[in-house]
C-alpha atoms as a PDB file:
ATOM      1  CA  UNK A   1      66.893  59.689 -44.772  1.00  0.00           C
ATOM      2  CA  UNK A   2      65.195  61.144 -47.548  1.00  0.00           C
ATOM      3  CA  UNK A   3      61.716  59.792 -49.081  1.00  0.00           C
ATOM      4  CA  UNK A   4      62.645  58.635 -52.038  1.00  0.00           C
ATOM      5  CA  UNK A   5      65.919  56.606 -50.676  1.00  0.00           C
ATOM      6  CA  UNK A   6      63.360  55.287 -47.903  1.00  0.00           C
ATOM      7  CA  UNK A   7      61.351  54.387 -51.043  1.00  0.00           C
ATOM      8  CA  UNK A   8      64.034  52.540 -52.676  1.00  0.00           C
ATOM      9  CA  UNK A   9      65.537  50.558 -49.691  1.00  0.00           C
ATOM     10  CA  UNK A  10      61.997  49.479 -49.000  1.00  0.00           C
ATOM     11  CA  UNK A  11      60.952  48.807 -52.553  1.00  0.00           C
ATOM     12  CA  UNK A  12      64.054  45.944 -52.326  1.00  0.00           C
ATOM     13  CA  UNK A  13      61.606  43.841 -49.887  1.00  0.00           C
ATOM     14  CA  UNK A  14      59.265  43.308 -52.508  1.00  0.00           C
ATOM     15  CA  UNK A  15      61.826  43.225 -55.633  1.00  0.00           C
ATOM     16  CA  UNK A  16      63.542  39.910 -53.613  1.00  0.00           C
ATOM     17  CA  UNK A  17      60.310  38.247 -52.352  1.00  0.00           C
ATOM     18  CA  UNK A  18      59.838  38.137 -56.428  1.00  0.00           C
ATOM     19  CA  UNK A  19      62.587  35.643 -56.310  1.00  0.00           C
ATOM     20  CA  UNK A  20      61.099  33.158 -54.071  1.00  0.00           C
ATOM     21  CA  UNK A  21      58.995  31.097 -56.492  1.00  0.00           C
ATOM     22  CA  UNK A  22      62.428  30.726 -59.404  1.00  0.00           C
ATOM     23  CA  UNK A  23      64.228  29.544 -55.963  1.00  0.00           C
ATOM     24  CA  UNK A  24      61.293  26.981 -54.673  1.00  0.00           C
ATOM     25  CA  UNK A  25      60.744  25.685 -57.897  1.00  0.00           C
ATOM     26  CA  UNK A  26      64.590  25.384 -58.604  1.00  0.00           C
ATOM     27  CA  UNK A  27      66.412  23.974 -55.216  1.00  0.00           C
ATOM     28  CA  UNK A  28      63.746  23.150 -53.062  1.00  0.00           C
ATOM     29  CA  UNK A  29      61.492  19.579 -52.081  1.00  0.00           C
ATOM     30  CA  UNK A  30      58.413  19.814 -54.154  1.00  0.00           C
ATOM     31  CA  UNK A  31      55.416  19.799 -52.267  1.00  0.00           C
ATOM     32  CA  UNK A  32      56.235  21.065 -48.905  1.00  0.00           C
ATOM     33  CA  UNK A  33      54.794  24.580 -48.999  1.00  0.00           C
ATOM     34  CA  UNK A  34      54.193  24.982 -44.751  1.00  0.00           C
ATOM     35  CA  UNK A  35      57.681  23.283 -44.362  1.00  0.00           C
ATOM     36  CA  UNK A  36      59.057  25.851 -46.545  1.00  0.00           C
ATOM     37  CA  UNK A  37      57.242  28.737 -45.002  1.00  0.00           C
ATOM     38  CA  UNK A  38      58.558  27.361 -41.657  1.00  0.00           C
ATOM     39  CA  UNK A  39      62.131  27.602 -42.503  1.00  0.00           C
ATOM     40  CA  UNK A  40      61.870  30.997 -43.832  1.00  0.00           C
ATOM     41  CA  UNK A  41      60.154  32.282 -41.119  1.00  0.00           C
ATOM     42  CA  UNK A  42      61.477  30.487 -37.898  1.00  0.00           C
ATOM     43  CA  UNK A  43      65.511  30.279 -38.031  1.00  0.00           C
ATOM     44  CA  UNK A  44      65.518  33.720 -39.497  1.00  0.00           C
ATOM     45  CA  UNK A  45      63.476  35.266 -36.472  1.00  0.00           C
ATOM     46  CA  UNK A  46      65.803  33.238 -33.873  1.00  0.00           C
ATOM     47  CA  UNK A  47      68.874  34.179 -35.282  1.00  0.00           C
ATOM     48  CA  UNK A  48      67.776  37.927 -35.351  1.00  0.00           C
ATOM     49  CA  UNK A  49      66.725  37.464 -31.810  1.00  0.00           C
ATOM     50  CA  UNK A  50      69.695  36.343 -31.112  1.00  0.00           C
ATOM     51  CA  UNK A  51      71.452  39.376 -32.822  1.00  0.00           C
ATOM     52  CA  UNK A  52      69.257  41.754 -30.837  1.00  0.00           C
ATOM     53  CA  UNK A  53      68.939  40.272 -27.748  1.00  0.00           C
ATOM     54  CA  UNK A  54      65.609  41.896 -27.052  1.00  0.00           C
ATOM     55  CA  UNK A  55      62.588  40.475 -26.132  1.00  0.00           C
ATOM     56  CA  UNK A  56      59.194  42.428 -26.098  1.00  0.00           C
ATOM     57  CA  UNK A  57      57.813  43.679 -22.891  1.00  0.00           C
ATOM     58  CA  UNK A  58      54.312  44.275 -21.238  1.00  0.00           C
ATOM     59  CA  UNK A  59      52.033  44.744 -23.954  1.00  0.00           C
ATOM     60  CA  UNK A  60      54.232  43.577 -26.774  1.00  0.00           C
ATOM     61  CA  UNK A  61      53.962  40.387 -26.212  1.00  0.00           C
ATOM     62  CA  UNK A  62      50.272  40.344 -27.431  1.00  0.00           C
ATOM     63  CA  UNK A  63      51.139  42.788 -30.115  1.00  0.00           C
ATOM     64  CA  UNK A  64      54.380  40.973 -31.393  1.00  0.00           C
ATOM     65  CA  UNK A  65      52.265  37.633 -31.379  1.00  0.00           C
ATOM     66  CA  UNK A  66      49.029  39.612 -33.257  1.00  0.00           C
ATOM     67  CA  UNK A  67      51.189  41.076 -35.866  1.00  0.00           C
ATOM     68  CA  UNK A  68      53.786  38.030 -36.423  1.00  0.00           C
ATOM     69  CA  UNK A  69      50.554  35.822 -36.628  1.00  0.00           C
ATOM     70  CA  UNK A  70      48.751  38.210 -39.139  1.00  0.00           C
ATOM     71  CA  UNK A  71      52.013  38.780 -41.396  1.00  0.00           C
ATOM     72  CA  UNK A  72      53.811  35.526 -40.842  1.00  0.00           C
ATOM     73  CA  UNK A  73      51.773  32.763 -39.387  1.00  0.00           C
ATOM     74  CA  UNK A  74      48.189  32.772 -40.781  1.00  0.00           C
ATOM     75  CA  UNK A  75      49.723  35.079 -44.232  1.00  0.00           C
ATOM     76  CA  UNK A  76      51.873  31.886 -45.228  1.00  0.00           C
ATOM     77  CA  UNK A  77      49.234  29.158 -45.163  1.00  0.00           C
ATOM     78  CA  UNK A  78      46.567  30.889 -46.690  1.00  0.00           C
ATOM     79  CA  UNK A  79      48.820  31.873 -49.083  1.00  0.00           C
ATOM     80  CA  UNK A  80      49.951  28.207 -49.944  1.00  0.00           C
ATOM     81  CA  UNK A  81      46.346  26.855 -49.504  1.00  0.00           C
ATOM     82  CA  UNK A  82      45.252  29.223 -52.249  1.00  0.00           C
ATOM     83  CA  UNK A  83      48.482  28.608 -54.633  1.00  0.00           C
ATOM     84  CA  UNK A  84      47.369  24.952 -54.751  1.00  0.00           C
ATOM     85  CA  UNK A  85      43.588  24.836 -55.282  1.00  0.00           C
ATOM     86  CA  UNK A  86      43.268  28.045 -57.555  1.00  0.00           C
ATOM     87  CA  UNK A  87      44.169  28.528 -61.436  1.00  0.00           C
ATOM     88  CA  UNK A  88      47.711  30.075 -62.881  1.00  0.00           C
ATOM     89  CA  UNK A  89      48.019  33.409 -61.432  1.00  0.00           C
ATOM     90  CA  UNK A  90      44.431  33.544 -60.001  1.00  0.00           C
ATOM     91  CA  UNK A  91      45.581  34.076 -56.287  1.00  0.00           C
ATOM     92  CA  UNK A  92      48.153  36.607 -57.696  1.00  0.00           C
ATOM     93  CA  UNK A  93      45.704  38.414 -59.207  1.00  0.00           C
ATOM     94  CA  UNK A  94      43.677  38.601 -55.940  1.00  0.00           C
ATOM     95  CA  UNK A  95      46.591  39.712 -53.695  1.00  0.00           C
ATOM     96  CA  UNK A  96      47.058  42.527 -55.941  1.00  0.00           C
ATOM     97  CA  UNK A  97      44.089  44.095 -54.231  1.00  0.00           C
ATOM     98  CA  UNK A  98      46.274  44.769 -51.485  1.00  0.00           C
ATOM     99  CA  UNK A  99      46.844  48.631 -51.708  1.00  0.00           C
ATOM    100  CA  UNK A 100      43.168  49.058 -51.550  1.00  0.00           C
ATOM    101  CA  UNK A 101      42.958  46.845 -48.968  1.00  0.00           C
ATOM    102  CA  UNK A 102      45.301  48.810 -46.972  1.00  0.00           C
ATOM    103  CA  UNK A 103      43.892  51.946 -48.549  1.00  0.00           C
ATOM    104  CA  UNK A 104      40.905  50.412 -46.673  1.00  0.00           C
ATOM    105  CA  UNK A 105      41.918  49.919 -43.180  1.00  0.00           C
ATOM    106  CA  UNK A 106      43.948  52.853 -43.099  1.00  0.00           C
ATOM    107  CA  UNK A 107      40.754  55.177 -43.260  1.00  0.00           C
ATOM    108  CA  UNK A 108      39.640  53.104 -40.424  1.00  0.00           C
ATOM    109  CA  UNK A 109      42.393  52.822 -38.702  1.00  0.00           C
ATOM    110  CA  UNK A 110      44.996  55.279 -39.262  1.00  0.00           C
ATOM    111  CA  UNK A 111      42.404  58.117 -40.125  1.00  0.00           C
ATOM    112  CA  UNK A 112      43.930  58.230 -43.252  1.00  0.00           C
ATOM    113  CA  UNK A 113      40.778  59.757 -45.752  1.00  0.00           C
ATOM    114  CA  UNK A 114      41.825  58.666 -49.040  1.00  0.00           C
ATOM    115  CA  UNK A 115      42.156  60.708 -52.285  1.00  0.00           C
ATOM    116  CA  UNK A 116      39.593  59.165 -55.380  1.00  0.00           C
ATOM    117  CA  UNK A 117      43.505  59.231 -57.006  1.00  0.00           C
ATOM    118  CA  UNK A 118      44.838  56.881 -54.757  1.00  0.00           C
ATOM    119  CA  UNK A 119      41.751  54.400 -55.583  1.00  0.00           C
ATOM    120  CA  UNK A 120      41.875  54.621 -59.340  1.00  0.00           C
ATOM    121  CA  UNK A 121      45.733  54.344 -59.109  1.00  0.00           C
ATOM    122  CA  UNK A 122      45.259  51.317 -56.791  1.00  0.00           C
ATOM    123  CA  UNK A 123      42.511  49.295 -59.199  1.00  0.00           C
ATOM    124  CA  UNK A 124      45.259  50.079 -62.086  1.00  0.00           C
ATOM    125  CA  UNK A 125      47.980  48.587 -60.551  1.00  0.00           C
ATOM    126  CA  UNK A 126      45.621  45.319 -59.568  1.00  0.00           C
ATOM    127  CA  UNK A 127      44.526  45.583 -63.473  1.00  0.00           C
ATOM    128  CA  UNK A 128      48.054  45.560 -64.647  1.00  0.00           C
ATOM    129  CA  UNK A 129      49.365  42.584 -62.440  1.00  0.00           C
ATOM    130  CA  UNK A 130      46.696  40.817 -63.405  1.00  0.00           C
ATOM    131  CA  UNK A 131      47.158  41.175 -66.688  1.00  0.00           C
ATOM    132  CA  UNK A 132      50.719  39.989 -66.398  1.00  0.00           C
ATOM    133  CA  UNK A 133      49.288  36.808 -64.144  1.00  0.00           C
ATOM    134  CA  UNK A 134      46.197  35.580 -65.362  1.00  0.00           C
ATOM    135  CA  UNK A 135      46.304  32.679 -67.939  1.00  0.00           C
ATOM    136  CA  UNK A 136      43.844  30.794 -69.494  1.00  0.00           C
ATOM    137  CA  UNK A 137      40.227  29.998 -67.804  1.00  0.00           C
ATOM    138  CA  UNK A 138      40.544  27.169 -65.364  1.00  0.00           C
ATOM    139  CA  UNK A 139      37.086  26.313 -62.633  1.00  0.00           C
ATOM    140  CA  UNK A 140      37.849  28.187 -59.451  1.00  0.00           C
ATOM    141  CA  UNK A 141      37.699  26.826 -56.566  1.00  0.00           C
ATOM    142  CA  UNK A 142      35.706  28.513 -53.508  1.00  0.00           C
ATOM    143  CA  UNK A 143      37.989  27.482 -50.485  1.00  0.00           C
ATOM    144  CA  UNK A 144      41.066  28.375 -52.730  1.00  0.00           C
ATOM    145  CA  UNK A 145      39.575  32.271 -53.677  1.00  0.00           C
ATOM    146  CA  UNK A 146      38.493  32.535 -49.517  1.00  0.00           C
ATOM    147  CA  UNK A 147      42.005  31.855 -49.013  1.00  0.00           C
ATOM    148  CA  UNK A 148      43.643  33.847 -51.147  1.00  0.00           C
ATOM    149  CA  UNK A 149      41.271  36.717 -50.113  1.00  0.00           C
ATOM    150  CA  UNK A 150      41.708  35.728 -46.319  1.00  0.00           C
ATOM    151  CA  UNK A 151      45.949  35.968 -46.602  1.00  0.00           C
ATOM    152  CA  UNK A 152      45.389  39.755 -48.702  1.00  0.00           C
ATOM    153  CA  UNK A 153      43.171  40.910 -45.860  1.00  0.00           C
ATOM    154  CA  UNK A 154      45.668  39.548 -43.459  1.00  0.00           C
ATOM    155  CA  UNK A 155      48.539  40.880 -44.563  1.00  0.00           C
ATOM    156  CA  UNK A 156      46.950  44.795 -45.356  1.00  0.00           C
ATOM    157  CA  UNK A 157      45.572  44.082 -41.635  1.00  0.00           C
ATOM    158  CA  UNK A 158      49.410  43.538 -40.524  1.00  0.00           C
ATOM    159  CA  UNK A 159      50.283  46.491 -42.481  1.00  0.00           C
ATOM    160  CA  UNK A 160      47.804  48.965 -41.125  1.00  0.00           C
ATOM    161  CA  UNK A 161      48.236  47.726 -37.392  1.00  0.00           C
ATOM    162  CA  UNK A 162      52.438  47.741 -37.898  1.00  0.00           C
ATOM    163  CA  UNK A 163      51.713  51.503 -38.431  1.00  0.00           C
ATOM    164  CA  UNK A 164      49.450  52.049 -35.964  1.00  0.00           C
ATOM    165  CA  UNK A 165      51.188  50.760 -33.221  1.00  0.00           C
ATOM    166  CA  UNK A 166      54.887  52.031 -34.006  1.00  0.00           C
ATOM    167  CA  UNK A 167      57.707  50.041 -32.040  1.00  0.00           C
ATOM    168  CA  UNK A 168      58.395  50.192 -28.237  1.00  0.00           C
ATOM    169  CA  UNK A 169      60.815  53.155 -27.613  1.00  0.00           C
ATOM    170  CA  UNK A 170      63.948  51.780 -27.484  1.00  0.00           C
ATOM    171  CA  UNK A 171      63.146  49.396 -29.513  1.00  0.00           C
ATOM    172  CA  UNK A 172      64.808  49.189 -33.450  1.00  0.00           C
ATOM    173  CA  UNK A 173      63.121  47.755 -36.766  1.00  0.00           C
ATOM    174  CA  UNK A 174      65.867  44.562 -36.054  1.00  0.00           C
ATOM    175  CA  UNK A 175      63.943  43.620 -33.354  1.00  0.00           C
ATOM    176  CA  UNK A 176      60.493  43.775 -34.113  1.00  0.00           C
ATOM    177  CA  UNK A 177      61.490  42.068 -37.000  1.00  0.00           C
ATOM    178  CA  UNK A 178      62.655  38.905 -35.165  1.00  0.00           C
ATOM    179  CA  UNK A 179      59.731  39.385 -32.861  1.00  0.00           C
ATOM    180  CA  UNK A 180      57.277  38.861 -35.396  1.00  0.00           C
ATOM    181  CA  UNK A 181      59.170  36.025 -37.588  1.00  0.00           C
ATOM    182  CA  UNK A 182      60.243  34.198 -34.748  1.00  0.00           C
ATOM    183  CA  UNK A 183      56.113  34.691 -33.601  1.00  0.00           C
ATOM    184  CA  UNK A 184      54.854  33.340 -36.954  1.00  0.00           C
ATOM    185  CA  UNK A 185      57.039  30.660 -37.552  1.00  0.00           C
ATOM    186  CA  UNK A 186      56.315  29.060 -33.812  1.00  0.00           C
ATOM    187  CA  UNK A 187      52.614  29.655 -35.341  1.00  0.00           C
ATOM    188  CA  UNK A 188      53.452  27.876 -38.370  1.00  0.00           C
ATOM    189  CA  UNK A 189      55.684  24.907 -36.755  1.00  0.00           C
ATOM    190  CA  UNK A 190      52.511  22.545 -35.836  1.00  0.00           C
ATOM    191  CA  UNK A 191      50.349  22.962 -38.194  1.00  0.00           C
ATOM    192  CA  UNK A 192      53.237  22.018 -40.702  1.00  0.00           C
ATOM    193  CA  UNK A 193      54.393  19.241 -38.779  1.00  0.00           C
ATOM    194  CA  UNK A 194      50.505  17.841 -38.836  1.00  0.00           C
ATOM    195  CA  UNK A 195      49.946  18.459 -42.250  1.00  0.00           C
ATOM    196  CA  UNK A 196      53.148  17.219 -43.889  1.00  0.00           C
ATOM    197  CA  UNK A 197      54.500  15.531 -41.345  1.00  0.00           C
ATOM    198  CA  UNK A 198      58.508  14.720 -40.763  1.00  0.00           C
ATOM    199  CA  UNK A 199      60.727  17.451 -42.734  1.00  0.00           C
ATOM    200  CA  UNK A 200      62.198  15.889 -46.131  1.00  0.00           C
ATOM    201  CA  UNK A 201      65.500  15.005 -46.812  1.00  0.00           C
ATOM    202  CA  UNK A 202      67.904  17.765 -48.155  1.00  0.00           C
ATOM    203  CA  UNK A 203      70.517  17.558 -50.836  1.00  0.00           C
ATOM    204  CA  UNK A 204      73.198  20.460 -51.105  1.00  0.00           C
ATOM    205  CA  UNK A 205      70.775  22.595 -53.341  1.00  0.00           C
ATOM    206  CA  UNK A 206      68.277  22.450 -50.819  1.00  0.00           C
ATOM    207  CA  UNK A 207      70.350  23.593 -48.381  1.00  0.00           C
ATOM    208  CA  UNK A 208      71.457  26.597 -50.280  1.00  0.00           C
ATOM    209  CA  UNK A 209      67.909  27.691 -51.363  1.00  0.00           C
ATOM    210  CA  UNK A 210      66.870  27.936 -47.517  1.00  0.00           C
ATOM    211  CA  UNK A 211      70.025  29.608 -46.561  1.00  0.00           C
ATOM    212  CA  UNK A 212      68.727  31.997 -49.314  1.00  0.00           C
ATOM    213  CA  UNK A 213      65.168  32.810 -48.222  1.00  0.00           C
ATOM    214  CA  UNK A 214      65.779  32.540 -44.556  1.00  0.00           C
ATOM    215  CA  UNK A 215      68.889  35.120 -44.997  1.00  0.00           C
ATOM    216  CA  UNK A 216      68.304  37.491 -47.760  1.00  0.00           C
ATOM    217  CA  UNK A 217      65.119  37.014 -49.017  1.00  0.00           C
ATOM    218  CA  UNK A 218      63.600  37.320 -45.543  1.00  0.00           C
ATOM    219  CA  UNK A 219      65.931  38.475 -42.349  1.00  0.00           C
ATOM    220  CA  UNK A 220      67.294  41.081 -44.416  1.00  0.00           C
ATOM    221  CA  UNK A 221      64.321  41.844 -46.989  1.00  0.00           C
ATOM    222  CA  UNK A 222      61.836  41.826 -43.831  1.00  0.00           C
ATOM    223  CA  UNK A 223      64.207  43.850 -41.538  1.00  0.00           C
ATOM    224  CA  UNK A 224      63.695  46.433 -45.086  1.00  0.00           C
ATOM    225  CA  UNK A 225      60.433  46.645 -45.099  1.00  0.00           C
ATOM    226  CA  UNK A 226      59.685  47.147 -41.600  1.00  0.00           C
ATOM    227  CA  UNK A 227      62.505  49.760 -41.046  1.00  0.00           C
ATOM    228  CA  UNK A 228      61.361  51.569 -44.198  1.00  0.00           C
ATOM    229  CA  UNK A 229      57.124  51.510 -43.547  1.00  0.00           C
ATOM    230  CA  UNK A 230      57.440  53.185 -40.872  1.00  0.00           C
ATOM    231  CA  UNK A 231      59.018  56.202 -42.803  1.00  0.00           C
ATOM    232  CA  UNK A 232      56.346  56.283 -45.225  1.00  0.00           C
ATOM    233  CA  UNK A 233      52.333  55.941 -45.480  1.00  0.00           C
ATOM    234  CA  UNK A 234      50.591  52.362 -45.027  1.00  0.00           C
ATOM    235  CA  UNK A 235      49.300  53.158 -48.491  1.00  0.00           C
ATOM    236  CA  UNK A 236      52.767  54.303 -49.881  1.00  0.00           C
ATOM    237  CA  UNK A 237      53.679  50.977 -48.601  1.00  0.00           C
ATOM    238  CA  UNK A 238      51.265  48.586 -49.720  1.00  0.00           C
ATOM    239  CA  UNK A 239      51.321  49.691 -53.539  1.00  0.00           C
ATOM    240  CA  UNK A 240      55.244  48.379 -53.276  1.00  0.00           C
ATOM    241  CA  UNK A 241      53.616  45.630 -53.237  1.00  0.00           C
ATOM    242  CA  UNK A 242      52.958  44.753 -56.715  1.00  0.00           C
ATOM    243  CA  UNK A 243      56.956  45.000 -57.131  1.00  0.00           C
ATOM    244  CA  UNK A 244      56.632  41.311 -56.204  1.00  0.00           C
ATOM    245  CA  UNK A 245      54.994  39.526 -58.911  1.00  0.00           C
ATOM    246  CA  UNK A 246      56.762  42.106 -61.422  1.00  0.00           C
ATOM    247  CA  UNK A 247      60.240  41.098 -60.423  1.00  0.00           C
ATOM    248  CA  UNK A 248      58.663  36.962 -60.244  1.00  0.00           C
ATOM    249  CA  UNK A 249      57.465  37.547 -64.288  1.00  0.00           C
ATOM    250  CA  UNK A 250      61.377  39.233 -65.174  1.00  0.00           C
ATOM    251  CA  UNK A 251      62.966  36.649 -63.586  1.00  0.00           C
ATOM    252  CA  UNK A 252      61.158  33.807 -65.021  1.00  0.00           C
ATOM    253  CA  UNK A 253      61.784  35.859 -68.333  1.00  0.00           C
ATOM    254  CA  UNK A 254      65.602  36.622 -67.991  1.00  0.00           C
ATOM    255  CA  UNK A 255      66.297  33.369 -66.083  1.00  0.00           C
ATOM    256  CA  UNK A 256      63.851  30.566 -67.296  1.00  0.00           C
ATOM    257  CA  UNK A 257      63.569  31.228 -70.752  1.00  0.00           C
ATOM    258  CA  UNK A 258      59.511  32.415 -69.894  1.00  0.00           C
ATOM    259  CA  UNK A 259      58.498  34.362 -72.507  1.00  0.00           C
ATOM    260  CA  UNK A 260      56.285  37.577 -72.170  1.00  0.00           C
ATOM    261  CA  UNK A 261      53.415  38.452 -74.216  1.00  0.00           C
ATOM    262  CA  UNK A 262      53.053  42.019 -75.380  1.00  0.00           C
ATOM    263  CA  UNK A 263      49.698  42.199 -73.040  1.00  0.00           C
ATOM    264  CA  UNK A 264      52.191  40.981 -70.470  1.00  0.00           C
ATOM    265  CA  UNK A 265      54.653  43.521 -71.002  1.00  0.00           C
ATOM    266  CA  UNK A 266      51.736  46.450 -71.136  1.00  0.00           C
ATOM    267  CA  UNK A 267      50.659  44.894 -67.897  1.00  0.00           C
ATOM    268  CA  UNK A 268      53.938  45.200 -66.624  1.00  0.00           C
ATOM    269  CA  UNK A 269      54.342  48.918 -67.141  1.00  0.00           C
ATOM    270  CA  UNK A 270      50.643  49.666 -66.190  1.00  0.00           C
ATOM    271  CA  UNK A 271      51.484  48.369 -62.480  1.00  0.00           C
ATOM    272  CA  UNK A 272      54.606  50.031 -62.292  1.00  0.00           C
ATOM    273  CA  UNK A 273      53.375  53.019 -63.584  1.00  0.00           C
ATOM    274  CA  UNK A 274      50.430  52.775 -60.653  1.00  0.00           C
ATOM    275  CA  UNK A 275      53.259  51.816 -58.249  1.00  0.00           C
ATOM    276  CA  UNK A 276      55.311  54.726 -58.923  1.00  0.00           C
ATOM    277  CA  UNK A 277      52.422  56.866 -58.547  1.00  0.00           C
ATOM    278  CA  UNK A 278      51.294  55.234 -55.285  1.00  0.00           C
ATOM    279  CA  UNK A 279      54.468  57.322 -54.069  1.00  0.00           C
ATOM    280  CA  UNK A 280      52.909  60.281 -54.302  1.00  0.00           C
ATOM    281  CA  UNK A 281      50.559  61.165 -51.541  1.00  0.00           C
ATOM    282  CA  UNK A 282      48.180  59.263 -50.766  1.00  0.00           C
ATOM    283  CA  UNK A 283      45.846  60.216 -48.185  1.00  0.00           C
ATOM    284  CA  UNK A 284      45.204  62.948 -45.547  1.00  0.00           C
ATOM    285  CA  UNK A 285      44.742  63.109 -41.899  1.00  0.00           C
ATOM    286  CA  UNK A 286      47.046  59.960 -40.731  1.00  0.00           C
ATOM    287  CA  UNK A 287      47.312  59.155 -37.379  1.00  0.00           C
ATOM    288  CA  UNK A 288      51.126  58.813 -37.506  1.00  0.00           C
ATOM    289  CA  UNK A 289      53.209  56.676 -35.099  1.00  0.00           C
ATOM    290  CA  UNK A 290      57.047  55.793 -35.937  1.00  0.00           C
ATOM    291  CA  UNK A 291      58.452  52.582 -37.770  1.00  0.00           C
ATOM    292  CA  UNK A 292      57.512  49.575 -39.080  1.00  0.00           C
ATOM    293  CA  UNK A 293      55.044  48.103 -41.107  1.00  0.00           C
ATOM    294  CA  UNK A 294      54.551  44.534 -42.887  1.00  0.00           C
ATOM    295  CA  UNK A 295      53.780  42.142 -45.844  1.00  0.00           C
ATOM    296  CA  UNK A 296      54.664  38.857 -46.901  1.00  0.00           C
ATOM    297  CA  UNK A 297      55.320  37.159 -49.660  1.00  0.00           C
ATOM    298  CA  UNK A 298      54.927  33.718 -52.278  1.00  0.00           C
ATOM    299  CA  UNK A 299      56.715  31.076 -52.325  1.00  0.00           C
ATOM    300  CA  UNK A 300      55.748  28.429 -55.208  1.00  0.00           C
ATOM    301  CA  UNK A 301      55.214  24.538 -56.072  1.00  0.00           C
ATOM    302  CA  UNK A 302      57.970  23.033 -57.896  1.00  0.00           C
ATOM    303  CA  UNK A 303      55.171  21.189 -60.259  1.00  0.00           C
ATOM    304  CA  UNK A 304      54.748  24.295 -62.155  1.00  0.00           C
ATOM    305  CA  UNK A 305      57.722  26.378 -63.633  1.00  0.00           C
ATOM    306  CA  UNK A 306      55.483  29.408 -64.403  1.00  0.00           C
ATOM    307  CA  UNK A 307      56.781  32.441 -62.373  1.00  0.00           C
ATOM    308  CA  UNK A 308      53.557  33.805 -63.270  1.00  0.00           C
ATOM    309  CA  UNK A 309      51.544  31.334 -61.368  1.00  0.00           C
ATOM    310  CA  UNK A 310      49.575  32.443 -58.392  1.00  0.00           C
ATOM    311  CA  UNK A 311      52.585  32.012 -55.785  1.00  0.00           C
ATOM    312  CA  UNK A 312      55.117  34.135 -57.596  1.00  0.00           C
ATOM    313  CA  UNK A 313      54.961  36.780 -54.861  1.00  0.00           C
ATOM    314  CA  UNK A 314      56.810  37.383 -52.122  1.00  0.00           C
END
């Protein structure tokens, strides 16, 4: 397949993660973040496992748990611990570090020396998101900026180790897809249970809006971006990733009646602008391997209708 339909398959990942906070906040229980992230994470991977019928061997069992751990099980409640303890858009704003996060890692990991154009089009696309994200001042809280930190350093981490280590020969993006959702949602299943104890009652709605992110906003989006990262750099990769809280600020626009500020909308193109450019190139000396790659992505509180706010992505 070509790069730029690679590009485009993959960018899809991102584009529907940017859905999951109009969904949460529309059809799901309020307040249950973990439980959420639980039954995105753990029927999907089983029912792909099922679909595959292939289980890792020898070393990938320690890889598939380190990877589904990094971009499923620890990504998810950092992620949620930050979206309830920092100010609109905040966390956001923090995640969109990610591409030079991965730009990071990749030079230590992959080889990969990056060009000073891949950093300046990195802090652009972090400047544009969070220009779209941030709201007013609010008092920020230390655990809740650690945490938001800690799940973008995870999830570049997942990212640069999904490229380093390739797949198993033999082995297809479907699989080490449910290998590392069905992995993070077993890593998720306790510490939700503990923390929010006996899942809530669900009405019809409810029903529907985890059909939705267990299916297509995660089965299907993850089995994209793991089947497409492998085609393309860890840094072509990661600056997809402010395609997330993009898509979360149109659809809150086109769907919720949130309007967009003209600082907003110059935000907007800024990061896609830095996005499309992260497509180009973007560092030298890689240390290849085949396939997959990683991410994650927001889901959001139903006490705040903002598709801005800081768990808009993914």
């Amino acid at each position: 397949m070509k790069r730029p339909a690679t590009v485009l398959l993959t960018a899809l990942a991102p584009v529907s993660w940017g859905t999951t906070y109009a969904v949460t906040t529309q059809f799901l229980p309020p307040d249950r973040p973990l439980f959420t992230g639980l039954m995105r994470a753990l029927p999907a991977g089983l029912l792909l496992l099922a679909l595959t019928r292939v289980l890792p061997r020898g070393a990938w069992w320690g890889k598939a748990a380190v990877l589904g751990a990094l971009n499923i099980g620890a990504f998810f409640p950092l992620l949620f611990l930050a979206a309830y303890r920092l100010p609109g858009g905040m966390a956001a704003a923090v995640g969109s570090l990610g591409p030079l996060f991965v730009v990071g890692l990749s030079a230590l990991l992959l080889g990969q020396r990056p060009a000073a154009r891949t950093l300046v089009t990195g802090a652009v696309a972090a400047f544009g998101v969070s220009l779209v994200v941030l709201r007013g001042a609010g008092a920020l809280d230390a655990i809740g900026v650690l945490a938001s930190v800690a799940s973008t350093a995870s999830m570049a981490a997942g990212t640069v180790l999904t490229k380093r280590w390739g797949r198993p020969d033999g082995v297809g993006p479907l699989a080490l897809t449910a290998w590392q959702l069905t992995a993070g949602g077993l890593l998720i299943a306790p510490v939700a249970f503990l923390a929010e104890g006996a899942p809530p009652a669900l009405d019809g709605r409810a029903v529907g809006g985890y059909l939705y992110l267990a299916l297509a906003n995660t089965a299907v989006a993850y089995w994209l971006w793991f089947r497409g990262i492998g085609r393309l750099t860890a840094s072509q990769a990661g600056f997809l990733g402010p395609l997330s809280p993009l898509t979360a600020a149109v659809v809150g626009w086109a769907a919720l009646g949130q309007a967009l500020t003209p600082v907003q909308t110059a935000g907007m193109a800024l990061a896609f602008g830095a996005t499309l450019a992260g497509q180009r190139g973007t560092g030298r000396g890689a240390r290849g391997t085949t396939e997959p790659f990683s991410s994650a992505e927001k889901t959001g509180r139903k006490d705040s209708m903002d598709l801005t706010d800081p768990a808009l992505r993914r």
